[in-house]
Protein backbone atom coordinates (compact mmCIF):
# COMPACT_ATOMS: atom_id res chain seq x y z
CA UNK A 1 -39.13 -11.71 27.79
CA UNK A 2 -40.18 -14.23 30.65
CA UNK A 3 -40.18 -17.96 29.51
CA UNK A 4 -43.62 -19.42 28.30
CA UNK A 5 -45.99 -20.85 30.75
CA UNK A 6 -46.54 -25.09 30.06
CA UNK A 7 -49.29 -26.52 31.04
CA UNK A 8 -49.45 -30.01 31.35
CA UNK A 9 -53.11 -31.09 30.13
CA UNK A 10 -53.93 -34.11 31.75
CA UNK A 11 -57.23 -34.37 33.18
CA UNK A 12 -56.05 -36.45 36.11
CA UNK A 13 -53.60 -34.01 37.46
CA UNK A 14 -53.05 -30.43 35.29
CA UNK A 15 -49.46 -28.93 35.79
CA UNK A 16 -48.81 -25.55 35.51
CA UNK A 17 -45.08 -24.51 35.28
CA UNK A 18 -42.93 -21.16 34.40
CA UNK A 19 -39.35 -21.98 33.85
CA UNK A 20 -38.00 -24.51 36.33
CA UNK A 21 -40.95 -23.62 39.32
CA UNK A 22 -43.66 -25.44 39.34
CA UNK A 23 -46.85 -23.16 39.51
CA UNK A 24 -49.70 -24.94 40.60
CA UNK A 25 -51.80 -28.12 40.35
CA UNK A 26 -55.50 -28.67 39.36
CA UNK A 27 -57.66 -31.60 38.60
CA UNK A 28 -60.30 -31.43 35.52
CA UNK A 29 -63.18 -31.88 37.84
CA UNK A 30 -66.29 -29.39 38.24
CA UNK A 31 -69.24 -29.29 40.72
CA UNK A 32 -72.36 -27.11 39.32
CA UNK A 33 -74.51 -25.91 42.25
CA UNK A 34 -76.74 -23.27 41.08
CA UNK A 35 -75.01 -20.52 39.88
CA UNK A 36 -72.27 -21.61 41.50
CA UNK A 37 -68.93 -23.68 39.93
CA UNK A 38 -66.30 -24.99 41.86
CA UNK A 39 -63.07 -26.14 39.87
CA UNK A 40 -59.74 -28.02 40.61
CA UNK A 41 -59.42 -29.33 43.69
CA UNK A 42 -62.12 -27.33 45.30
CA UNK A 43 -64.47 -29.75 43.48
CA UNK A 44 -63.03 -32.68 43.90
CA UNK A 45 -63.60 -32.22 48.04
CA UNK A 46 -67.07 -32.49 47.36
CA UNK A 47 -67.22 -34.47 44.17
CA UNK A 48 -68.72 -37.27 46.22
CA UNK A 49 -71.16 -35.13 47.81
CA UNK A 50 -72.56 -34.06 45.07
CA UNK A 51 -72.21 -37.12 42.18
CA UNK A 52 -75.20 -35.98 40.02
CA UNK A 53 -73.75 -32.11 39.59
CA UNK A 54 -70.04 -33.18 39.06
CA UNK A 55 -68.37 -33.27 36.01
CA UNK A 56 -65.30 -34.84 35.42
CA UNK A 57 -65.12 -35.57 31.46
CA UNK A 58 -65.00 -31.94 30.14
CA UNK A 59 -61.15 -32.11 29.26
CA UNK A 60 -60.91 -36.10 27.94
CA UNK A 61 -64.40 -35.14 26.06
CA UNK A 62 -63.98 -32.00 25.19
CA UNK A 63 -66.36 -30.84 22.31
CA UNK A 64 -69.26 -28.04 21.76
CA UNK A 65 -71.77 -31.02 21.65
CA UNK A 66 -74.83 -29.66 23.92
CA UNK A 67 -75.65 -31.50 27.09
CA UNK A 68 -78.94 -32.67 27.25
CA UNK A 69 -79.84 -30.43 30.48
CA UNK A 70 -78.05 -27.86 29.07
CA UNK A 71 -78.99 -24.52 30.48
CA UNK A 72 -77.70 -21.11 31.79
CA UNK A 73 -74.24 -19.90 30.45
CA UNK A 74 -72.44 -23.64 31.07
CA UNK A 75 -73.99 -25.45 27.25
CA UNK A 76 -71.32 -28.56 27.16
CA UNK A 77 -67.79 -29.67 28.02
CA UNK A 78 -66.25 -26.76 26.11
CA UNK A 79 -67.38 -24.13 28.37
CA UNK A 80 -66.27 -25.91 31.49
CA UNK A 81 -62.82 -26.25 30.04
CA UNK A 82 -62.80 -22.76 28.98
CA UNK A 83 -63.84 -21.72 33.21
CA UNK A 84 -60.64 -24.03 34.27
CA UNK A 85 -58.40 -23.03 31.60
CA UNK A 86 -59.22 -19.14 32.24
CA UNK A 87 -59.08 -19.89 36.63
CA UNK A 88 -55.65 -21.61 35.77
CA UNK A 89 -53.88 -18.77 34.17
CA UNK A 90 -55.04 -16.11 36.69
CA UNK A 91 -53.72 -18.62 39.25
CA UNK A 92 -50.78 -19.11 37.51
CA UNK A 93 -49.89 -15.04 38.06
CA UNK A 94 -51.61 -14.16 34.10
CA UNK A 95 -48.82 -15.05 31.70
CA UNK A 96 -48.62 -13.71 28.28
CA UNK A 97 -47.74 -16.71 26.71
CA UNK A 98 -48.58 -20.44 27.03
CA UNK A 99 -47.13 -23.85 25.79
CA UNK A 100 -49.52 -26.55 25.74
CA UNK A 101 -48.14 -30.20 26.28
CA UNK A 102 -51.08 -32.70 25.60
CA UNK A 103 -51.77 -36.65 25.67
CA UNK A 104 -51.83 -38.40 22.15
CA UNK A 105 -55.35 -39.46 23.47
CA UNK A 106 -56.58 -35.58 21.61
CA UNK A 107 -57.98 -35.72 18.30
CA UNK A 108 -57.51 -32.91 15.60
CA UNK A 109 -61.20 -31.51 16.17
CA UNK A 110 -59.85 -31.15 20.43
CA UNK A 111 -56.70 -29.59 19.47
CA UNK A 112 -58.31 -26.79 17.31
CA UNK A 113 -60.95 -26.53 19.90
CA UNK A 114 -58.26 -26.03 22.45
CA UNK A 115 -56.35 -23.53 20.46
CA UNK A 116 -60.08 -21.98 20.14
CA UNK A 117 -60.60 -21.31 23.62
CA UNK A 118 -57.57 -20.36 24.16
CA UNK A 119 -57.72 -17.50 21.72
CA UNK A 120 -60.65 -16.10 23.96
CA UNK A 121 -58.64 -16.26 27.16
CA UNK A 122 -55.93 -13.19 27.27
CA UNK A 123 -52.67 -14.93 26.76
CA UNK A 124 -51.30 -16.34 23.11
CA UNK A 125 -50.93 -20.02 23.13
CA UNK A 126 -47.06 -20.00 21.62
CA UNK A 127 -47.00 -23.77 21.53
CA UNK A 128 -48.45 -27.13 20.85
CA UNK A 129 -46.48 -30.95 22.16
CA UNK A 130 -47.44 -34.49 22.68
CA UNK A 131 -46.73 -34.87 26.56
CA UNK A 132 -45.57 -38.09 26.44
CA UNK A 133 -42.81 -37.19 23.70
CA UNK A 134 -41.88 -34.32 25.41
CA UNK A 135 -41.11 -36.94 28.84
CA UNK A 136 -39.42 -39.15 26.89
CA UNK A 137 -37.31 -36.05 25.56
CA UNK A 138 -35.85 -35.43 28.91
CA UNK A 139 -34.64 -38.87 29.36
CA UNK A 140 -35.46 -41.90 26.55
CA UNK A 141 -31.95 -43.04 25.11
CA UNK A 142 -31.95 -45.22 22.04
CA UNK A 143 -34.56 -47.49 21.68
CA UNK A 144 -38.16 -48.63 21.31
CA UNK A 145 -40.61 -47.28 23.98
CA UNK A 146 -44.42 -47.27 24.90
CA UNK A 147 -44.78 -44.69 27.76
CA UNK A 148 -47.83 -45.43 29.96
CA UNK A 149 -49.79 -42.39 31.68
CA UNK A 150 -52.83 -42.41 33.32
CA UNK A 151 -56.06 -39.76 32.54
CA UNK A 152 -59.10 -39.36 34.67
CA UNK A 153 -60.68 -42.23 32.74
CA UNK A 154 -58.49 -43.58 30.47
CA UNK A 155 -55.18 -44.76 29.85
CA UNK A 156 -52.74 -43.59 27.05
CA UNK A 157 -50.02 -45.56 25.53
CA UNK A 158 -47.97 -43.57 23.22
CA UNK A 159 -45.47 -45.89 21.22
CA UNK A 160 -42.13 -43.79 20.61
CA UNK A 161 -39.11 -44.71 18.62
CA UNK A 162 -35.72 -43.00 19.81
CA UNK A 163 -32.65 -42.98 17.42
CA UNK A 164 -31.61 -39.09 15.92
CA UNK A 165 -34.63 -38.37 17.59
CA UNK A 166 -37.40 -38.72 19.64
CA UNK A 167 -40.46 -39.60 17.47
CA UNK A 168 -44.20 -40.97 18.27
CA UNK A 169 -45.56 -43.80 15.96
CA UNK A 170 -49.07 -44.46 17.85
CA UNK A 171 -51.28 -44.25 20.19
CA UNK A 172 -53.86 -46.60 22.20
CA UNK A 173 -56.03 -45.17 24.25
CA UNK A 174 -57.23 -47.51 27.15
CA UNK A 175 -61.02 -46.12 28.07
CA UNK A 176 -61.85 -46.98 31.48
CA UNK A 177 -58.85 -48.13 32.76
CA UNK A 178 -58.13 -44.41 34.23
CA UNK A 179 -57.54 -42.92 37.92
CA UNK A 180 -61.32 -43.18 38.67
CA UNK A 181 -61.69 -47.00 37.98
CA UNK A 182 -58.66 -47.31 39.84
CA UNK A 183 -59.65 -45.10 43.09
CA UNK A 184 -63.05 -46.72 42.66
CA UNK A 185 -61.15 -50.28 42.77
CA UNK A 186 -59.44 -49.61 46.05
CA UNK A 187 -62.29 -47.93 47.89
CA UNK A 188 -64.26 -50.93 47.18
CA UNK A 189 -61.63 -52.81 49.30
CA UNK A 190 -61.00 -50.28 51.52
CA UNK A 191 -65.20 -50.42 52.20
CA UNK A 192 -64.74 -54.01 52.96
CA UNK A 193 -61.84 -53.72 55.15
CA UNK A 194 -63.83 -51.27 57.24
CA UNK A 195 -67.22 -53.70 57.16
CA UNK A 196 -64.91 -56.45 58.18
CA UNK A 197 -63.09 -55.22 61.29
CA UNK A 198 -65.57 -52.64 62.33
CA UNK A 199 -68.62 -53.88 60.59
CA UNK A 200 -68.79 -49.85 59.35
CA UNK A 201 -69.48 -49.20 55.27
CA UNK A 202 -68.18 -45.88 54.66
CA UNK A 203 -69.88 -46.09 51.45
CA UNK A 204 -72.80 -46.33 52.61
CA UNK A 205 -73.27 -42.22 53.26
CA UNK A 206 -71.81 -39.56 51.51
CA UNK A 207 -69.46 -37.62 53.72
CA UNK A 208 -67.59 -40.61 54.85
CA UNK A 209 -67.44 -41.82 51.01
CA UNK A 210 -65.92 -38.75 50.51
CA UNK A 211 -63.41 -39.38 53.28
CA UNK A 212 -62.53 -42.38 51.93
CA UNK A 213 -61.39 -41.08 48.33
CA UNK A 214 -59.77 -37.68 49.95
CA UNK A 215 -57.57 -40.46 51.93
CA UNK A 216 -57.24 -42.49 48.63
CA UNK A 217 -54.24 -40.84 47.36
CA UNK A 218 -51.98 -40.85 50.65
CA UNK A 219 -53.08 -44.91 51.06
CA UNK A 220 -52.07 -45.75 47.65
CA UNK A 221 -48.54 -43.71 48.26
CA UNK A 222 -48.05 -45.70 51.53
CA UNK A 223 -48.72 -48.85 49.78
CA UNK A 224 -45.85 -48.63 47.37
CA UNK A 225 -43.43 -49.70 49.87
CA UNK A 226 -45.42 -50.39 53.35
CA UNK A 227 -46.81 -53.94 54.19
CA UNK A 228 -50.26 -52.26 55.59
CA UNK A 229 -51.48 -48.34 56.35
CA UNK A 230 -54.15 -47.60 59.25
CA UNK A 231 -57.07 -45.67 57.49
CA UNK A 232 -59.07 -43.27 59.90
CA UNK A 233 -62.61 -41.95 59.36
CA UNK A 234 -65.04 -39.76 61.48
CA UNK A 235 -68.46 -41.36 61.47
CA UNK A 236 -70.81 -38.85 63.25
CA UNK A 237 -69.31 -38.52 66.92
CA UNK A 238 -66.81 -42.07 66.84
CA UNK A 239 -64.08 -42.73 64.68
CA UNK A 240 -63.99 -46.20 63.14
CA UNK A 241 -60.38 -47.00 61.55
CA UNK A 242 -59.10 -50.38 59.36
CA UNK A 243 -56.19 -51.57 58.35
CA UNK A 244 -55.48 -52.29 54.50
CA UNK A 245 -52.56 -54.42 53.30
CA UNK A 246 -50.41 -53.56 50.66
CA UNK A 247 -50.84 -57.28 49.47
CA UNK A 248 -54.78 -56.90 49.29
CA UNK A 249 -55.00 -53.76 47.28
CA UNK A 250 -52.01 -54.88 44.65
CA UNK A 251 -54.03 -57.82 44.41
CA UNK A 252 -57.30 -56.27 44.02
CA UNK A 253 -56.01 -53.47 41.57
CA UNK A 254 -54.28 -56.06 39.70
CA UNK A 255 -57.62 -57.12 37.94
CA UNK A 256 -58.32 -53.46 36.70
CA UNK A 257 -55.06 -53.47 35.57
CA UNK A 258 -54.89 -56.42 32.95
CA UNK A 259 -56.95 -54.27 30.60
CA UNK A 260 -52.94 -52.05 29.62
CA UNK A 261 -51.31 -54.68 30.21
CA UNK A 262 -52.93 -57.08 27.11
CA UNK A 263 -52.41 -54.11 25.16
CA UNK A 264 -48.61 -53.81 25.37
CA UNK A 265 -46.56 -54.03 22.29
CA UNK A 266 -44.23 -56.95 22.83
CA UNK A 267 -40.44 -55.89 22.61
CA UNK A 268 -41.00 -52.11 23.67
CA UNK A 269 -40.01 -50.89 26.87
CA UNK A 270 -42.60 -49.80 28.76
CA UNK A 271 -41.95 -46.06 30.35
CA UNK A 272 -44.43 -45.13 33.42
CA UNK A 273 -45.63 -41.80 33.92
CA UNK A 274 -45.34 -40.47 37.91
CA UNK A 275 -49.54 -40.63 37.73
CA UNK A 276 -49.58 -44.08 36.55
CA UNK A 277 -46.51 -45.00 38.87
CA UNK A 278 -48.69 -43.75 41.87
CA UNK A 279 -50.99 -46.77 41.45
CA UNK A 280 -49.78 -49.86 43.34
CA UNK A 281 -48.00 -52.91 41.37
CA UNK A 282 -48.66 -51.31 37.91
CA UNK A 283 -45.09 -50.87 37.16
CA UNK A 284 -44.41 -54.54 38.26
CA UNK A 285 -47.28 -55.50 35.98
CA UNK A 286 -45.87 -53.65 33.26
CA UNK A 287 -42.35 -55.71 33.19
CA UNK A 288 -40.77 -53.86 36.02
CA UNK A 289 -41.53 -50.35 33.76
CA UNK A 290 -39.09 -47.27 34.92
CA UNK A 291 -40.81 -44.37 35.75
CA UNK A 292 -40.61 -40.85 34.82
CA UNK A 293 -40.83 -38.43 37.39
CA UNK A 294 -42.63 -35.98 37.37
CA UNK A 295 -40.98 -33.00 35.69
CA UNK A 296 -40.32 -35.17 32.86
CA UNK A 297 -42.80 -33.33 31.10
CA UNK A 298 -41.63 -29.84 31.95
CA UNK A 299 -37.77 -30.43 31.38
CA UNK A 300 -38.76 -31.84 28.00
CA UNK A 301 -40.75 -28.41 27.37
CA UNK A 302 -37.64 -26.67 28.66
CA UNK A 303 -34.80 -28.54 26.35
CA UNK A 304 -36.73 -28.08 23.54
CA UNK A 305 -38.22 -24.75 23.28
CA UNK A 306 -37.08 -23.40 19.95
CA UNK A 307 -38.84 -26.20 18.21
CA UNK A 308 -42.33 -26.11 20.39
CA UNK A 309 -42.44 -22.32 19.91
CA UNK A 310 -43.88 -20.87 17.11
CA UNK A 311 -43.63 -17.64 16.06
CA UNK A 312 -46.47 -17.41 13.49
CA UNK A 313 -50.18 -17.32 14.33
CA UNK A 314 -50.65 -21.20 13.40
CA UNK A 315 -48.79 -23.87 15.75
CA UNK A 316 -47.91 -26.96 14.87
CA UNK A 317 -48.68 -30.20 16.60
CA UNK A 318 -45.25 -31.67 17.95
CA UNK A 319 -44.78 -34.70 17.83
CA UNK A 320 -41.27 -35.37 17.74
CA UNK A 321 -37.98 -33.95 19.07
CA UNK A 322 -34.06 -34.35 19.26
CA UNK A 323 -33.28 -37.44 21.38
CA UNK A 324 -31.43 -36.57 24.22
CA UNK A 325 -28.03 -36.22 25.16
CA UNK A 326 -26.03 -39.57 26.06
CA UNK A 327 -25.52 -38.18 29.66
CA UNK A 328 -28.95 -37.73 30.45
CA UNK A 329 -29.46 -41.50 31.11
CA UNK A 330 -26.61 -41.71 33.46
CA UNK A 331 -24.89 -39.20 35.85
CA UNK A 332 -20.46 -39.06 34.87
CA UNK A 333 -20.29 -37.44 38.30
CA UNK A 334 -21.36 -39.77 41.35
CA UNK A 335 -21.20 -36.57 43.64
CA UNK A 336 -24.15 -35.11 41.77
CA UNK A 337 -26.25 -38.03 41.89
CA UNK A 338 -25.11 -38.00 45.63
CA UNK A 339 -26.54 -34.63 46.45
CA UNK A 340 -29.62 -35.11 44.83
CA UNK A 341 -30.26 -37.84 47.27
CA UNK A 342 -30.96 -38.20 51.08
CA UNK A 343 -28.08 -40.10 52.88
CA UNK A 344 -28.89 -43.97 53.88
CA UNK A 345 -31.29 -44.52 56.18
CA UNK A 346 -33.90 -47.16 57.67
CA UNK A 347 -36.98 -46.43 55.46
CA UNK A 348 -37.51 -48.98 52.72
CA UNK A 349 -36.35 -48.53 49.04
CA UNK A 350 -39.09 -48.43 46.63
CA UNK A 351 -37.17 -47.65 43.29
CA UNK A 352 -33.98 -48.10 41.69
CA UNK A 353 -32.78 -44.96 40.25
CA UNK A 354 -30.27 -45.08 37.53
CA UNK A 355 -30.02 -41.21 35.52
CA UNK A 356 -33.47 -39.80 35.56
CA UNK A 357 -35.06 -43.17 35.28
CA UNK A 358 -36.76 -45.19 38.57
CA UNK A 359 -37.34 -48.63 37.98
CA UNK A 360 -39.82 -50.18 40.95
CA UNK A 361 -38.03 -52.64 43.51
CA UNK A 362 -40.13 -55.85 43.68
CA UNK A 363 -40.03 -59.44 43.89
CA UNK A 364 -38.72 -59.86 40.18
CA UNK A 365 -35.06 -59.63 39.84
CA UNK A 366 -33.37 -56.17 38.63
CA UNK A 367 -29.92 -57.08 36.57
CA UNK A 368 -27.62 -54.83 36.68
CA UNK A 369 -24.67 -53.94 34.39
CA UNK A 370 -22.08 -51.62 34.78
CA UNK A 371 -22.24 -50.38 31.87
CA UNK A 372 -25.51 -48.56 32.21
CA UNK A 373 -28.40 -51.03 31.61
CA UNK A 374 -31.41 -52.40 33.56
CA UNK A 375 -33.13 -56.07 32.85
CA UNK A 376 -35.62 -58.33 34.34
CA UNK A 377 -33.44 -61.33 32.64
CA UNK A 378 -30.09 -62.45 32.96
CA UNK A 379 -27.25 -61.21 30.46
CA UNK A 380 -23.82 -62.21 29.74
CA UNK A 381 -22.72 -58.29 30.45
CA UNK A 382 -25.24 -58.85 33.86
CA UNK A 383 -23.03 -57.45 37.03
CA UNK A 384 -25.21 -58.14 39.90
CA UNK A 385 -29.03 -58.56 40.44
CA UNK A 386 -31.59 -56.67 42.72
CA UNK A 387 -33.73 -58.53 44.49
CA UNK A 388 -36.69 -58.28 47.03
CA UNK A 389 -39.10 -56.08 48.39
CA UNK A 390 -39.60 -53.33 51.70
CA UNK A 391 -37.01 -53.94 54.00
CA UNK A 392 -35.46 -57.05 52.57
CA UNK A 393 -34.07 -56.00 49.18
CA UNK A 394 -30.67 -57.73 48.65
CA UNK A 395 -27.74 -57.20 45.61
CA UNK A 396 -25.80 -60.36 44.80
CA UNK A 397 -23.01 -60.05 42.58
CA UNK A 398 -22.85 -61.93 39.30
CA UNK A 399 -19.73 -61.05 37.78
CA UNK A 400 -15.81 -60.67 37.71
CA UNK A 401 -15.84 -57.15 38.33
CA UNK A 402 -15.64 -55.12 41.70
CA UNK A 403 -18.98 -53.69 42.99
CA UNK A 404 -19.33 -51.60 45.57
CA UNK A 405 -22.30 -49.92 48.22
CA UNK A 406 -21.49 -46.35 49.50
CA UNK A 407 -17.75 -46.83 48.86
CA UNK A 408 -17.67 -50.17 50.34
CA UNK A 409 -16.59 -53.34 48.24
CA UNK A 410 -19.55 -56.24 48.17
CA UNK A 411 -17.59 -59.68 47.78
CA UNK A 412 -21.58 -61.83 48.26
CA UNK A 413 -25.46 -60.98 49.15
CA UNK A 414 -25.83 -57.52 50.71
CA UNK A 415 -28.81 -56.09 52.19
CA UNK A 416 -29.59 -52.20 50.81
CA UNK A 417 -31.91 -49.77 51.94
CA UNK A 418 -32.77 -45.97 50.81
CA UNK A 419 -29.91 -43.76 49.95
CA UNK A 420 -27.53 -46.79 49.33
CA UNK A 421 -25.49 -46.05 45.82
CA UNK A 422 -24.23 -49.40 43.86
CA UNK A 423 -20.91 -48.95 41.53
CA UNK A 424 -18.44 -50.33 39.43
CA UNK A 425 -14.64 -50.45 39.38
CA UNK A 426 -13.51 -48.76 35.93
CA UNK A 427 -17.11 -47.69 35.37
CA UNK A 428 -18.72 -44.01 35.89
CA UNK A 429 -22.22 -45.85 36.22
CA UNK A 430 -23.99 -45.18 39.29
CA UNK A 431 -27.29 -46.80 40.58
CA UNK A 432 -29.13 -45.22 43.77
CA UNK A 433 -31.95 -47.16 45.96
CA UNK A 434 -34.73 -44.07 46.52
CA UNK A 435 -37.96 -44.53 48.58
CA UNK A 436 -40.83 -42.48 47.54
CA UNK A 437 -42.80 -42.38 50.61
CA UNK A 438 -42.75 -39.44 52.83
CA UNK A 439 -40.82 -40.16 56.22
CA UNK A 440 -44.11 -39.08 58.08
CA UNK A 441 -46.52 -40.89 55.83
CA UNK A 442 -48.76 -43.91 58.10
């Protein structure tokens, strides 16, 4: 039999999956035009053309309740989410059978509702698992945790205790500090950047507003490790471009971003999902949070099969899991870690990857140990620190032990850049500098 189809339910960004491959991609967004519904990403390239006929709260709100327009065949949010969840499995190639991995922010009434529509759809829904346990799954080693993802508009913050295994105590759901406050955030100083240096409000009419948030996504990406991008938008027959700094919109963003932060649980590390990572300075704000990537999720799904399945016609809502294997947080084999990665080159290192964790590359000091752990302070089993930012990150060793970069020994301060691997004399531990920005991206 093939393996299950997961689907990744999170408004912001819905993953579809078989087996290893990675099907497709669709955002919970809808534009009603008449008899006419666009879904996915084919609505959100006119969401901002249309504002009054889009919908984007039919997955985080999804209930029966009646709109108050209500009228044709599309009655509430439950109908909308029955459209995408039907376009998404033809899409995905019709598979029999489909695992669901959900955020902690769905109550009992959504997750019966769910498994409701999806017993009028023509595939059996074989499984039911919190997302965020499922991520940590893949990677959390012992310890307490509060991973961090980021919904269309809300954030979640699922608290998870590791130890036999991997088990979720609570959940705090963040409303309005989602992906849409954010984007709205930045376009705000994006707008002002323009008004400033071209005295042009691309806010100020609908098709360049919608230019604006289609270039969003590619300016915040930039931003993780650039000092500035060039933004470029057609205004009838000119083209009026500004330049944002990376400076700017971490500052800007950081205000929208204080609202998770208060509600962090002292004395948990904080775990970032690849949707949350996306958003400038957030991990940084977070206490220098790792971050998942973004088949977390899936290899989670993948590991733990047998207990997600269920064989009978009533599924259970998983919420915990074995805890990994040892060896998932760190690779015994420096030439797989090695071949994973692109060799060194000039582009700036935005993360630190150790295992299957990234930890963010900022102004706060990284200390390292070789034995396999990551801290923002100081420890007597510290081996060297990471410090710095774009192209001026530097490693300074701390202790009596031999470190080396790419083979080479470091006796004082060393500049790295992407693709540079830091190790340890008697030690199998094996830190990597990544950058996540595309070598094309401007």
């Amino acid at each position: 039999m093939a393996p299950p189809c997961i689907i990744e339910l999170n408004d912001a960004d819905i993953r579809v999956s078989r087996g290893d491959r990675p099907l497709l991609r669709s955002p919970g967004i809808a534009v009603i035009q008449g008899n006419e519904l666009k879904l996915g990403e084919q609505a959100a390239q006119v969401a901002h053309l249309h504002p009054r006929n889009t919908y984007n709260r039919f997955w985080s709100a999804l209930s029966q309740e009646p709109w108050p327009d209500a009228a044709g065949t599309l009655r509430h949010n439950a109908d909308l989410a029955w459209h995408h969840l039907r376009l998404l499995h033809e899409q995905a190639g019709k598979p029999e059978q489909v695992i669901f991995a959900v955020p902690g922010s769905f109550s009992s009434a959504q997750l019966s509702l769910l498994l409701g529509i999806s017993q009028s759809c023509s595939f059996k829904a074989a499984g039911l698992v919190d997302a965020a346990v499922a991520a940590a799954a893949s990677v959390a080693g012992a310890g307490r945790y509060q991973h961090i993802e980021l919904q269309l508009h809300q954030a979640v913050l699922t608290r998870i205790d590791v130890g036999n295994e991997v088990q979720r105590q609570s959940v705090d759901v963040v409303e309005g500090s989602g992906i849409l406050a954010f984007h709205d955030a930045a376009a705000e100083l994006v707008a002002d950047a323009f008004i400033q240096q071209s005295r042009f409000d691309p806010l100020h009419r609908a098709e360049t507003e919608q230019a604006v948030y289609d270039q969003l996504p590619r300016c915040l990406a930039a931003l993780q490790s650039q000092h500035e991008i060039l933004l470029d938008i057609a205004a009838g027959r000119s083209r009026q471009q500004a330049r944002v700094t990376r400076d700017g919109m971490v500052a800007r963003l950081q205000r929208e971003y204080a609202a998770i932060v208060q509600r962090l649980e002292p004395g948990r590390m904080a775990l970032l999902g690849d949707r949350a990572a996306a958003m400038p300075g957030l991990a940084a704000a977070c206490g220098a949070a790792p971050v998942l990537g973004e088949d977390a999720v899936r290899r989670g799904c993948l590991a733990h099969l047998e207990r997600i399945q269920s064989g009978g016609p009533n599924l259970n809502f998983v919420t915990r899991l074995p805890a990994p294997e040892a060896a998932a947080l760190r690779s015994a084999d420096p030439e797989a870690v090695t071949a994973r990665r692109p060799a060194r080159d000039s582009r700036a290192a935005t993360h630190l990857l150790h295992g299957y964790l990234a930890y963010p590359v900022s102004d706060r000091t990284l200390y390292l140990s070789a034995r396999g752990s990551i801290g923002t302070a100081a420890q007597p089993t510290s081996s060297c620190s990471i410090t710095g930012n774009g192209m001026d990150i530097r490693i300074t060793p701390l202790a009596d032990i031999t470190i080396y970069v790419d083979g080479e020994r470091v006796d004082g301060p060393r500049r790295l850049a992407a693709g540079d691997k830091i190790s340890f004399a008697g030690s199998d531990t094996v830190y990597s500098l990544i950058s996540t920005t595309h070598p094309d991206a401007t």
